[in-house]
PDB file of N, CA and C in Angstrom:
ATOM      1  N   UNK A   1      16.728   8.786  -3.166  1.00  0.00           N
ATOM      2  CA  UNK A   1      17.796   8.947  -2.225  1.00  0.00           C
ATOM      3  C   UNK A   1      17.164   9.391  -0.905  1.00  0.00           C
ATOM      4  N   UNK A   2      17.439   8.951  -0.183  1.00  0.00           N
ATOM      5  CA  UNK A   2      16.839   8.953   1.553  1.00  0.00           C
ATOM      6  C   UNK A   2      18.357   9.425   2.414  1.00  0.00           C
ATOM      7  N   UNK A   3      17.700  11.305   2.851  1.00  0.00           N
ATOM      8  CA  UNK A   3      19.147  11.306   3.675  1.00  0.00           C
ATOM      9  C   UNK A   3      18.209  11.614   4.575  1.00  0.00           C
ATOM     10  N   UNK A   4      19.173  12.024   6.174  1.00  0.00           N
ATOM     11  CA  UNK A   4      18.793  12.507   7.326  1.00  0.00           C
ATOM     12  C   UNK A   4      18.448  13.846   7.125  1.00  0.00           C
ATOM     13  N   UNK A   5      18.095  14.544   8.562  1.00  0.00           N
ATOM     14  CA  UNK A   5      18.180  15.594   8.581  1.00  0.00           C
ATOM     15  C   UNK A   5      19.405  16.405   9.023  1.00  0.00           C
ATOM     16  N   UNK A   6      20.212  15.926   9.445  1.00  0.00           N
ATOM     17  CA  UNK A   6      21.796  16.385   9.874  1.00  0.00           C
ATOM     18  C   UNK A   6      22.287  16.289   7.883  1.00  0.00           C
ATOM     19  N   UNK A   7      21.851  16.216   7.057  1.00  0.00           N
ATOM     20  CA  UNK A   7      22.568  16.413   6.181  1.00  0.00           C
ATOM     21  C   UNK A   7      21.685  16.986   5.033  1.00  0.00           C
ATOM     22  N   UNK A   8      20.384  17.254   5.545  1.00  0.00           N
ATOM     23  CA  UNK A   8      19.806  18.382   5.248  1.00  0.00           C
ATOM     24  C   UNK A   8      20.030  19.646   5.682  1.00  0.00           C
ATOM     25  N   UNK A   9      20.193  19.298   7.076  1.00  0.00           N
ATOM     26  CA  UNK A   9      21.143  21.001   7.999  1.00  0.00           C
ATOM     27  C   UNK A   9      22.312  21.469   6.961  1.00  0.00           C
ATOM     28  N   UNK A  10      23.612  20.598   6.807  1.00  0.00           N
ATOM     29  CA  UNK A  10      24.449  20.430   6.080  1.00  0.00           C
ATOM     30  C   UNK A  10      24.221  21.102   4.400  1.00  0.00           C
ATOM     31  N   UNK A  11      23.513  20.453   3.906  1.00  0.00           N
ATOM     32  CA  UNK A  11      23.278  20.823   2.341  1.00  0.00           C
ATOM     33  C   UNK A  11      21.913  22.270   2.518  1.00  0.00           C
ATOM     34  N   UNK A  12      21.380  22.648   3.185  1.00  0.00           N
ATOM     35  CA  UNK A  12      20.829  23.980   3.785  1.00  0.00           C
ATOM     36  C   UNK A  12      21.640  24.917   3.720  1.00  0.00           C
ATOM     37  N   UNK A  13      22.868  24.746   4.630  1.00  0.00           N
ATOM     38  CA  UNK A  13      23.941  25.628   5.010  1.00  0.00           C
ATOM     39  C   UNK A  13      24.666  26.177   4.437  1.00  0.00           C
ATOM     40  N   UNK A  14      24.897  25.134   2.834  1.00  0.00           N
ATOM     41  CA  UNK A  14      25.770  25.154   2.241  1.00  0.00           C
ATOM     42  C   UNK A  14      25.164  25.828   0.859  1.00  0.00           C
ATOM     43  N   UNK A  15      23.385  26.381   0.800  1.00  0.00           N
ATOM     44  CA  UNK A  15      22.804  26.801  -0.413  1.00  0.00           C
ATOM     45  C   UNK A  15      22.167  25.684  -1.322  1.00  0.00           C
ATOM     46  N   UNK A  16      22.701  24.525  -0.940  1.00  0.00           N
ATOM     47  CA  UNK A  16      22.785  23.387  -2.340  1.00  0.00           C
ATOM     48  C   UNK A  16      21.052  23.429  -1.506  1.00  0.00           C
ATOM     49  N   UNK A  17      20.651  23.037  -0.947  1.00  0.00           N
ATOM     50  CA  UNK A  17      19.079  22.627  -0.604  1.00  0.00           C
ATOM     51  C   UNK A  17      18.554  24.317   0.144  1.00  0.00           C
ATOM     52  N   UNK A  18      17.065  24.466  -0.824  1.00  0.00           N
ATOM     53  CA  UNK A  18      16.538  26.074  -0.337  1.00  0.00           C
ATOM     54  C   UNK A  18      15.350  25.645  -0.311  1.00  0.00           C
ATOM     55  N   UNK A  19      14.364  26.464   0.231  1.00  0.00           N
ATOM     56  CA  UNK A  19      13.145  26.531  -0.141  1.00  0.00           C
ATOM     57  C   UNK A  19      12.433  26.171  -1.382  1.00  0.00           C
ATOM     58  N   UNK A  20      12.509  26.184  -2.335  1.00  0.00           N
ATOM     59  CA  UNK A  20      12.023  25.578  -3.663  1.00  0.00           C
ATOM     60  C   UNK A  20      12.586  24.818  -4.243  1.00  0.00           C
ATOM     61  N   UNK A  21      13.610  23.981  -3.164  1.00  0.00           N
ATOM     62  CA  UNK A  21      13.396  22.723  -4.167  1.00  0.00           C
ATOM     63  C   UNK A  21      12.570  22.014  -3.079  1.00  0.00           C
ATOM     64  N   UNK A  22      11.831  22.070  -2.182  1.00  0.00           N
ATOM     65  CA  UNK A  22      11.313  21.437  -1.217  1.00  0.00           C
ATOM     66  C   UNK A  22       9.912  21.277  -2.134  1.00  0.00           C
ATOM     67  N   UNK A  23       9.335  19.886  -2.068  1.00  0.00           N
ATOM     68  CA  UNK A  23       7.945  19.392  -2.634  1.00  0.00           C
ATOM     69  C   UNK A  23       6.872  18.840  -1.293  1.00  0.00           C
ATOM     70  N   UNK A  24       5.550  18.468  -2.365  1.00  0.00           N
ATOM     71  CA  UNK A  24       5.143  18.068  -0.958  1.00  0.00           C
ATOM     72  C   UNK A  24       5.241  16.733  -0.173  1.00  0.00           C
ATOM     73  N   UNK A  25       4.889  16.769   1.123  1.00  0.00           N
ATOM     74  CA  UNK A  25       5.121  15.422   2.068  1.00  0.00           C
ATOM     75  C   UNK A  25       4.719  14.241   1.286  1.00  0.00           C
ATOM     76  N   UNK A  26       5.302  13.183   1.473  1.00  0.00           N
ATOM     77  CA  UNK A  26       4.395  12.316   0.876  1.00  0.00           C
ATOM     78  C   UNK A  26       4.690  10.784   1.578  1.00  0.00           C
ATOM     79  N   UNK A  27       3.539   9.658   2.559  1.00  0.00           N
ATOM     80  CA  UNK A  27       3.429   8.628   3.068  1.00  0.00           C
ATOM     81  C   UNK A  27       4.123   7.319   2.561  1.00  0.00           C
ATOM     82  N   UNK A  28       5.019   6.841   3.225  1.00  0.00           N
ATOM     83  CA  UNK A  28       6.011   5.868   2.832  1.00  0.00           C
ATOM     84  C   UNK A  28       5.946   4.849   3.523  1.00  0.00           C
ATOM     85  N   UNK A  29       5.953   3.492   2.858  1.00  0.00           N
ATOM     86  CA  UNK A  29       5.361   2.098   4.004  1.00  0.00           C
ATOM     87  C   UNK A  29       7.219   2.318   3.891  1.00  0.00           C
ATOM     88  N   UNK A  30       7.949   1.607   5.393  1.00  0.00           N
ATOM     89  CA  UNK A  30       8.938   1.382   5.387  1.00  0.00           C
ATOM     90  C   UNK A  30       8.915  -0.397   5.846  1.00  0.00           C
ATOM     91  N   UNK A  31      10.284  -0.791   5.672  1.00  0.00           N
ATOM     92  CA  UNK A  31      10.608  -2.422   5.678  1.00  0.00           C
ATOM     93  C   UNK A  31       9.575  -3.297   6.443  1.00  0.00           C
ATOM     94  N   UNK A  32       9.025  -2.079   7.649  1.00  0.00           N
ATOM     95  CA  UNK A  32       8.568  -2.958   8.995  1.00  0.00           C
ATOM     96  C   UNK A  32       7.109  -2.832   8.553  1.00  0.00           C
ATOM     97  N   UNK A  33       6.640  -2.209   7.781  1.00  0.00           N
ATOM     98  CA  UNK A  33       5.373  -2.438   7.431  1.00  0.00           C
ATOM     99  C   UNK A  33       4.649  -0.928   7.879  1.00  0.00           C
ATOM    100  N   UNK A  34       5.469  -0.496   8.929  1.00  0.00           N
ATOM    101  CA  UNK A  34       5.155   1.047   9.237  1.00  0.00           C
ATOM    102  C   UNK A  34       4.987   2.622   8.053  1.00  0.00           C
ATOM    103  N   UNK A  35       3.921   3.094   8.406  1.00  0.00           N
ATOM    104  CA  UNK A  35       3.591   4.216   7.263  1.00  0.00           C
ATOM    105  C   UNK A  35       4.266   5.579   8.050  1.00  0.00           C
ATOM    106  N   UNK A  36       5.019   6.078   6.871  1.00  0.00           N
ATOM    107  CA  UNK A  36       6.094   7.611   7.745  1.00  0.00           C
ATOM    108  C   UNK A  36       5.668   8.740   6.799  1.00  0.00           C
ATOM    109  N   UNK A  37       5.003   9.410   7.382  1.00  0.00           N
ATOM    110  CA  UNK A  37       5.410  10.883   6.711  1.00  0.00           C
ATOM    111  C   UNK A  37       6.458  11.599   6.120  1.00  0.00           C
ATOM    112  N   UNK A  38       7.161  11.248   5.140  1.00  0.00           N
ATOM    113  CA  UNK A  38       8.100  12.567   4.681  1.00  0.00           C
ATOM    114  C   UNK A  38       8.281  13.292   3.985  1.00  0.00           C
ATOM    115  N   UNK A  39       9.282  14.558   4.297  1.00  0.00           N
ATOM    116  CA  UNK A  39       9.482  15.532   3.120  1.00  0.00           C
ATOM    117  C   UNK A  39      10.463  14.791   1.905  1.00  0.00           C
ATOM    118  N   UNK A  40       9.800  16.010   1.342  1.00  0.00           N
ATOM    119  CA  UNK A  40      10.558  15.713  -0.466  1.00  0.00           C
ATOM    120  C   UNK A  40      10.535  16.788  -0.755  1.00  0.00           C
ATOM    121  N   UNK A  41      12.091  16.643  -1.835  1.00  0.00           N
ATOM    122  CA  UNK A  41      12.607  17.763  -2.380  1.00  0.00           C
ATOM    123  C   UNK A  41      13.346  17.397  -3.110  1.00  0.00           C
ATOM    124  N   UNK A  42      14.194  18.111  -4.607  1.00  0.00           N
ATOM    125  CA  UNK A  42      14.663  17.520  -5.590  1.00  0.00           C
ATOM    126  C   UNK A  42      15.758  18.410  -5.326  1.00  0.00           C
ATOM    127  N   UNK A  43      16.942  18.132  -5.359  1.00  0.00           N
ATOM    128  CA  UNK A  43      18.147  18.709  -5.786  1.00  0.00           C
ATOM    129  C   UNK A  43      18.704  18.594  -7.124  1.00  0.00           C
ATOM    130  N   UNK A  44      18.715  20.201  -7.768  1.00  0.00           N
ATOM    131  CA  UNK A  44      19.113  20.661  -8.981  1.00  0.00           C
ATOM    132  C   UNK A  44      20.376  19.624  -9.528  1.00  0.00           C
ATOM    133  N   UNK A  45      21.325  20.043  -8.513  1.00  0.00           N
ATOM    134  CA  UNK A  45      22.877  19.269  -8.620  1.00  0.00           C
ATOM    135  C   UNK A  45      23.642  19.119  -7.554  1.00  0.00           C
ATOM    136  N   UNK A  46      24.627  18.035  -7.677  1.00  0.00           N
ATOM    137  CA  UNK A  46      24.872  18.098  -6.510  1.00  0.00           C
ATOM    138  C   UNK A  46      26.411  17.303  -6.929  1.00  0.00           C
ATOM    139  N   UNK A  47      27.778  17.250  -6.520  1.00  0.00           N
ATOM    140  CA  UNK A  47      28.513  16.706  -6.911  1.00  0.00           C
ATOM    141  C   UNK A  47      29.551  16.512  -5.815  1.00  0.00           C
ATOM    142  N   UNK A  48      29.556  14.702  -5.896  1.00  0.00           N
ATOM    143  CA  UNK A  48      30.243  13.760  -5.281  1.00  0.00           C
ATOM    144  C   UNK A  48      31.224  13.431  -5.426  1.00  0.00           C
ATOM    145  N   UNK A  49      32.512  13.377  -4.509  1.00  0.00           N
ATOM    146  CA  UNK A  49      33.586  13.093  -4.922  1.00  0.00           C
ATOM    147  C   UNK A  49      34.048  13.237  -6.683  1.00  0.00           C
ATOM    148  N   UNK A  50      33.716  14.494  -6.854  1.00  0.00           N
ATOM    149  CA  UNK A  50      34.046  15.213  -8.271  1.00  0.00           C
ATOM    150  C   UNK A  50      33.251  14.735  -9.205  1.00  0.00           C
ATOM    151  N   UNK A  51      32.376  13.811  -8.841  1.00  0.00           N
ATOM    152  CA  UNK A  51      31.169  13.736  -9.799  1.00  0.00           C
ATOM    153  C   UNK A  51      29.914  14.205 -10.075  1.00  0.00           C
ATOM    154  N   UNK A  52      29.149  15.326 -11.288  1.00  0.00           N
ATOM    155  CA  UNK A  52      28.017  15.956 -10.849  1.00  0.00           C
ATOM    156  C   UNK A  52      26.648  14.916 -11.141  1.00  0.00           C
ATOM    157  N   UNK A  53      25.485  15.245 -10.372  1.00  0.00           N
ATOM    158  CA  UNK A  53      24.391  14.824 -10.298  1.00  0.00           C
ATOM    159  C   UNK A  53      23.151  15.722 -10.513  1.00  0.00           C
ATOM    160  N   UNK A  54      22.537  15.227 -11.138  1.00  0.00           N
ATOM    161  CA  UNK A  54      21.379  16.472 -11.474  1.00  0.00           C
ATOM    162  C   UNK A  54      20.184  16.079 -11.268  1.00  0.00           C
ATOM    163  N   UNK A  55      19.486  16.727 -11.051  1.00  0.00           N
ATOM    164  CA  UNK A  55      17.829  16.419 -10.963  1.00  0.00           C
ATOM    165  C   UNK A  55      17.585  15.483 -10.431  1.00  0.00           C
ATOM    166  N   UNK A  56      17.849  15.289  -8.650  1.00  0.00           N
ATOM    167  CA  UNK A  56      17.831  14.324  -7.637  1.00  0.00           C
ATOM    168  C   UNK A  56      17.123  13.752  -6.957  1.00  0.00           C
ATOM    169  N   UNK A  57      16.416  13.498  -7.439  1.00  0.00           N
ATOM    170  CA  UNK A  57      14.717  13.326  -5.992  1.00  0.00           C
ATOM    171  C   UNK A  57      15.091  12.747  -4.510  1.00  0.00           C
ATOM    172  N   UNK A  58      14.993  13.648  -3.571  1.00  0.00           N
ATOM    173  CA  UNK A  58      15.430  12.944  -2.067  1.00  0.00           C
ATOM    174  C   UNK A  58      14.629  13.127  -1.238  1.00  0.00           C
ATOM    175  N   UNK A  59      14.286  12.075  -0.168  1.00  0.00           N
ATOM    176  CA  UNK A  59      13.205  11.769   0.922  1.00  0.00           C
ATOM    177  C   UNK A  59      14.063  12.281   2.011  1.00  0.00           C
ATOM    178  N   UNK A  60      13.587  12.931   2.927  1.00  0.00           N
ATOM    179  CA  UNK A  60      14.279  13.031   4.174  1.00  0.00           C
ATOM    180  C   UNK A  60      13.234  12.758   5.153  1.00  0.00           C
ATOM    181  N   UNK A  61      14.459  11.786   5.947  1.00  0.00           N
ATOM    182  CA  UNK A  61      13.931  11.852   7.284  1.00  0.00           C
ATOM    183  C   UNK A  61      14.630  12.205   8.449  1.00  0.00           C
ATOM    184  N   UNK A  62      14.072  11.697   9.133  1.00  0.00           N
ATOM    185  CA  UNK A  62      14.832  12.437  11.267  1.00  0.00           C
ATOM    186  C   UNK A  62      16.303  11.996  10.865  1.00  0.00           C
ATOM    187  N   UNK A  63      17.042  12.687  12.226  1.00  0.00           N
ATOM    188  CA  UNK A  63      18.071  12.191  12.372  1.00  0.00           C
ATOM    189  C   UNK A  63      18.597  10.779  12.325  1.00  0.00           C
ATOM    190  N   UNK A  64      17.464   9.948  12.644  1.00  0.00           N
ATOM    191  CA  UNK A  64      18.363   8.697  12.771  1.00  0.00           C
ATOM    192  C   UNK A  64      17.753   7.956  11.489  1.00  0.00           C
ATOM    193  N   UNK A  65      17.937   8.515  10.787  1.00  0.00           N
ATOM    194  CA  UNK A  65      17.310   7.568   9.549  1.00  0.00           C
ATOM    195  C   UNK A  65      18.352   7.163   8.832  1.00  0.00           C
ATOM    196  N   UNK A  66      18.464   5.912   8.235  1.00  0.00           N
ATOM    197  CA  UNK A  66      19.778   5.499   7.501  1.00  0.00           C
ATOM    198  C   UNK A  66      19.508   6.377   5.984  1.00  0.00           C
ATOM    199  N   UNK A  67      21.139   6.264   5.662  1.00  0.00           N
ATOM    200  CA  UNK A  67      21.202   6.741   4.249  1.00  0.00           C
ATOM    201  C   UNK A  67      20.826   5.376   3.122  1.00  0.00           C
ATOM    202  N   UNK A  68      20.262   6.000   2.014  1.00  0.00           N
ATOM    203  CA  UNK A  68      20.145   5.050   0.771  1.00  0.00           C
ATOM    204  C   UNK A  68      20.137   5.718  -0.403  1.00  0.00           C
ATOM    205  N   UNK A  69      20.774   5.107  -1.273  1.00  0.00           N
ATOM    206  CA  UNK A  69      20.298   5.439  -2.659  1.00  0.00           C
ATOM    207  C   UNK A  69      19.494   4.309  -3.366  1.00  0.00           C
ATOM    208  N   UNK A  70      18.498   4.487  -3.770  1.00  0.00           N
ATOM    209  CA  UNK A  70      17.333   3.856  -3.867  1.00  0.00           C
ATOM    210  C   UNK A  70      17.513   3.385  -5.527  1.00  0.00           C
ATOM    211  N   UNK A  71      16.730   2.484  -6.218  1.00  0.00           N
ATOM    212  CA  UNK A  71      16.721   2.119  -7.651  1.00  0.00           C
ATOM    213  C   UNK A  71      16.921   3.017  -8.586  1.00  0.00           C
ATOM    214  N   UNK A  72      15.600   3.945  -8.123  1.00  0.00           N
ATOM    215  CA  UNK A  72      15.161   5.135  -9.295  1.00  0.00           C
ATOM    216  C   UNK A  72      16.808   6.020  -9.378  1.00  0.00           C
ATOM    217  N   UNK A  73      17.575   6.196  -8.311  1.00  0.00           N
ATOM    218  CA  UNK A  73      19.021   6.867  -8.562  1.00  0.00           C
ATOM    219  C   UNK A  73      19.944   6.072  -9.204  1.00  0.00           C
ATOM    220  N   UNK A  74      20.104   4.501  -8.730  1.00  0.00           N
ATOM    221  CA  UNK A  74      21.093   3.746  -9.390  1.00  0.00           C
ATOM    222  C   UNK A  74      20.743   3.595 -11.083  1.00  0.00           C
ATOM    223  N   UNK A  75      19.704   3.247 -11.033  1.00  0.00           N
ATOM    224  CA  UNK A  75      19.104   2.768 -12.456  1.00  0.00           C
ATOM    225  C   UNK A  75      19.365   4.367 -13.512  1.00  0.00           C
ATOM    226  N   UNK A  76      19.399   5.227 -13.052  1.00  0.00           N
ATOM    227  CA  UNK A  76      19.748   6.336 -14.085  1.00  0.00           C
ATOM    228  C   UNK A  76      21.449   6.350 -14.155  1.00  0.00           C
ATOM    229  N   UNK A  77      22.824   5.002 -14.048  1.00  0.00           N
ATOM    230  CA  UNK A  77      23.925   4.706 -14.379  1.00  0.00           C
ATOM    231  C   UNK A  77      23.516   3.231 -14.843  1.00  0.00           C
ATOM    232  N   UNK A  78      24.698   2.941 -15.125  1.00  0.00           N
ATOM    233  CA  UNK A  78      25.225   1.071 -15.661  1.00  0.00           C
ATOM    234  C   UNK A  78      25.957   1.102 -13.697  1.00  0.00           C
ATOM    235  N   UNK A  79      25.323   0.375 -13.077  1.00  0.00           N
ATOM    236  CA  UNK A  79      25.569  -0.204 -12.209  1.00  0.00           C
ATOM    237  C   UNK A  79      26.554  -1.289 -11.544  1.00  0.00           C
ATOM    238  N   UNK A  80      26.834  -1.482 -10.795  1.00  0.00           N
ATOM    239  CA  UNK A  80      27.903  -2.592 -10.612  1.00  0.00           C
ATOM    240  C   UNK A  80      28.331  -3.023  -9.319  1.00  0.00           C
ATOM    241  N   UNK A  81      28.565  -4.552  -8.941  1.00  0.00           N
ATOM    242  CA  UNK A  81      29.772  -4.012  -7.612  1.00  0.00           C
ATOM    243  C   UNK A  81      30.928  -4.565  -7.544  1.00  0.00           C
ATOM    244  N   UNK A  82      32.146  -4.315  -7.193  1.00  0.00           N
ATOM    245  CA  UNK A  82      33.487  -4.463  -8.366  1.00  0.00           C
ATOM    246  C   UNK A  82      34.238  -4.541  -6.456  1.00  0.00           C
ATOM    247  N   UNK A  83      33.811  -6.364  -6.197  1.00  0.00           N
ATOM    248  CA  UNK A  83      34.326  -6.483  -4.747  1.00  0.00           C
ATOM    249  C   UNK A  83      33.280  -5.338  -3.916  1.00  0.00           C
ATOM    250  N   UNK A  84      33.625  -4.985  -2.617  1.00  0.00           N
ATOM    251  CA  UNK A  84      32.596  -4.559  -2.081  1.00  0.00           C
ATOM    252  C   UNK A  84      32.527  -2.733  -2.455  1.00  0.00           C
ATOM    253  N   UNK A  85      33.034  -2.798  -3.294  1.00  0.00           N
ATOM    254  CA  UNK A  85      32.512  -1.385  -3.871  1.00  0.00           C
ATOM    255  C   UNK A  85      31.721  -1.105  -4.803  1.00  0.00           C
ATOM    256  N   UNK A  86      30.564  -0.376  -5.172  1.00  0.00           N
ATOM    257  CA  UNK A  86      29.479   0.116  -6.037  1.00  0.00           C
ATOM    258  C   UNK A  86      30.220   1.365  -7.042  1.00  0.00           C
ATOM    259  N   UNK A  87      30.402   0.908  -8.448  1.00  0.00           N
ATOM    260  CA  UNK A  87      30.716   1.425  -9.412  1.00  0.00           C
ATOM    261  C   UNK A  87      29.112   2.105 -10.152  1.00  0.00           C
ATOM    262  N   UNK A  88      29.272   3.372 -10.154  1.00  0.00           N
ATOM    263  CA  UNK A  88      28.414   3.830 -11.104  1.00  0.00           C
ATOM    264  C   UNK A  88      29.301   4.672 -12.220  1.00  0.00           C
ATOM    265  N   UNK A  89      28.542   4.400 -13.287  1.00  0.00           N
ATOM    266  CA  UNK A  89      29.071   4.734 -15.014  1.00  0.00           C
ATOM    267  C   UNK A  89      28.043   5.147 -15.632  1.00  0.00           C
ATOM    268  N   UNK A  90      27.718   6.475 -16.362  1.00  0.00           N
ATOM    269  CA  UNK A  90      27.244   7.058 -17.216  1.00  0.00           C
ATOM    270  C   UNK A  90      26.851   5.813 -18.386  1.00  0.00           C
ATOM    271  N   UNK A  91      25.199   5.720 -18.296  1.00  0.00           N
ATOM    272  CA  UNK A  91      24.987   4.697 -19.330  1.00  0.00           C
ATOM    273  C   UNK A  91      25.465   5.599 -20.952  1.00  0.00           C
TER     274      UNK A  91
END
């Protein structure tokens, strides 16, 4: 999962992201072929529109970085897209 840092401020603020869950940096080729430095950190739990999530691995970058949820997050549900919405289900 790849968030910004405006929602690292956000999940900071709020306790859910502290100091230890922060790991170390680690070099990422992105789409353009460009290599980025970023932090990593795992969130314990975290729960979405009333759904909980546990043991999260997330990349952050700058502010203007788009959001994603990446394979390694989808692939831990039964996946789907049901019209232009993404259904995740407890395999």
């Amino acid at each position: 999962m790849l968030i910004n840092s405006e929602i690292e401020s956000y999940l900071s603020e709020k306790g859910i992201l502290t100091p230890s869950n922060f790991r170390e940096s680690k070099v990422y080729e992105i789409a353009n072929g460009e290599k980025i430095e970023m932090r990593t950190a795992i969130l314990s739990s975290i729960k979405i529109d009333g759904y909980q999530f546990n043991n999260i691995k997330i990349i952050i970058g700058d502010q203007n970085s788009s959001l994603l949820l990446g394979m390694s997050f989808l692939n831990r549900y039964k996946w789907y897209f049901d019209k232009n919405t993404l259904v995740l289900e407890t395999k």
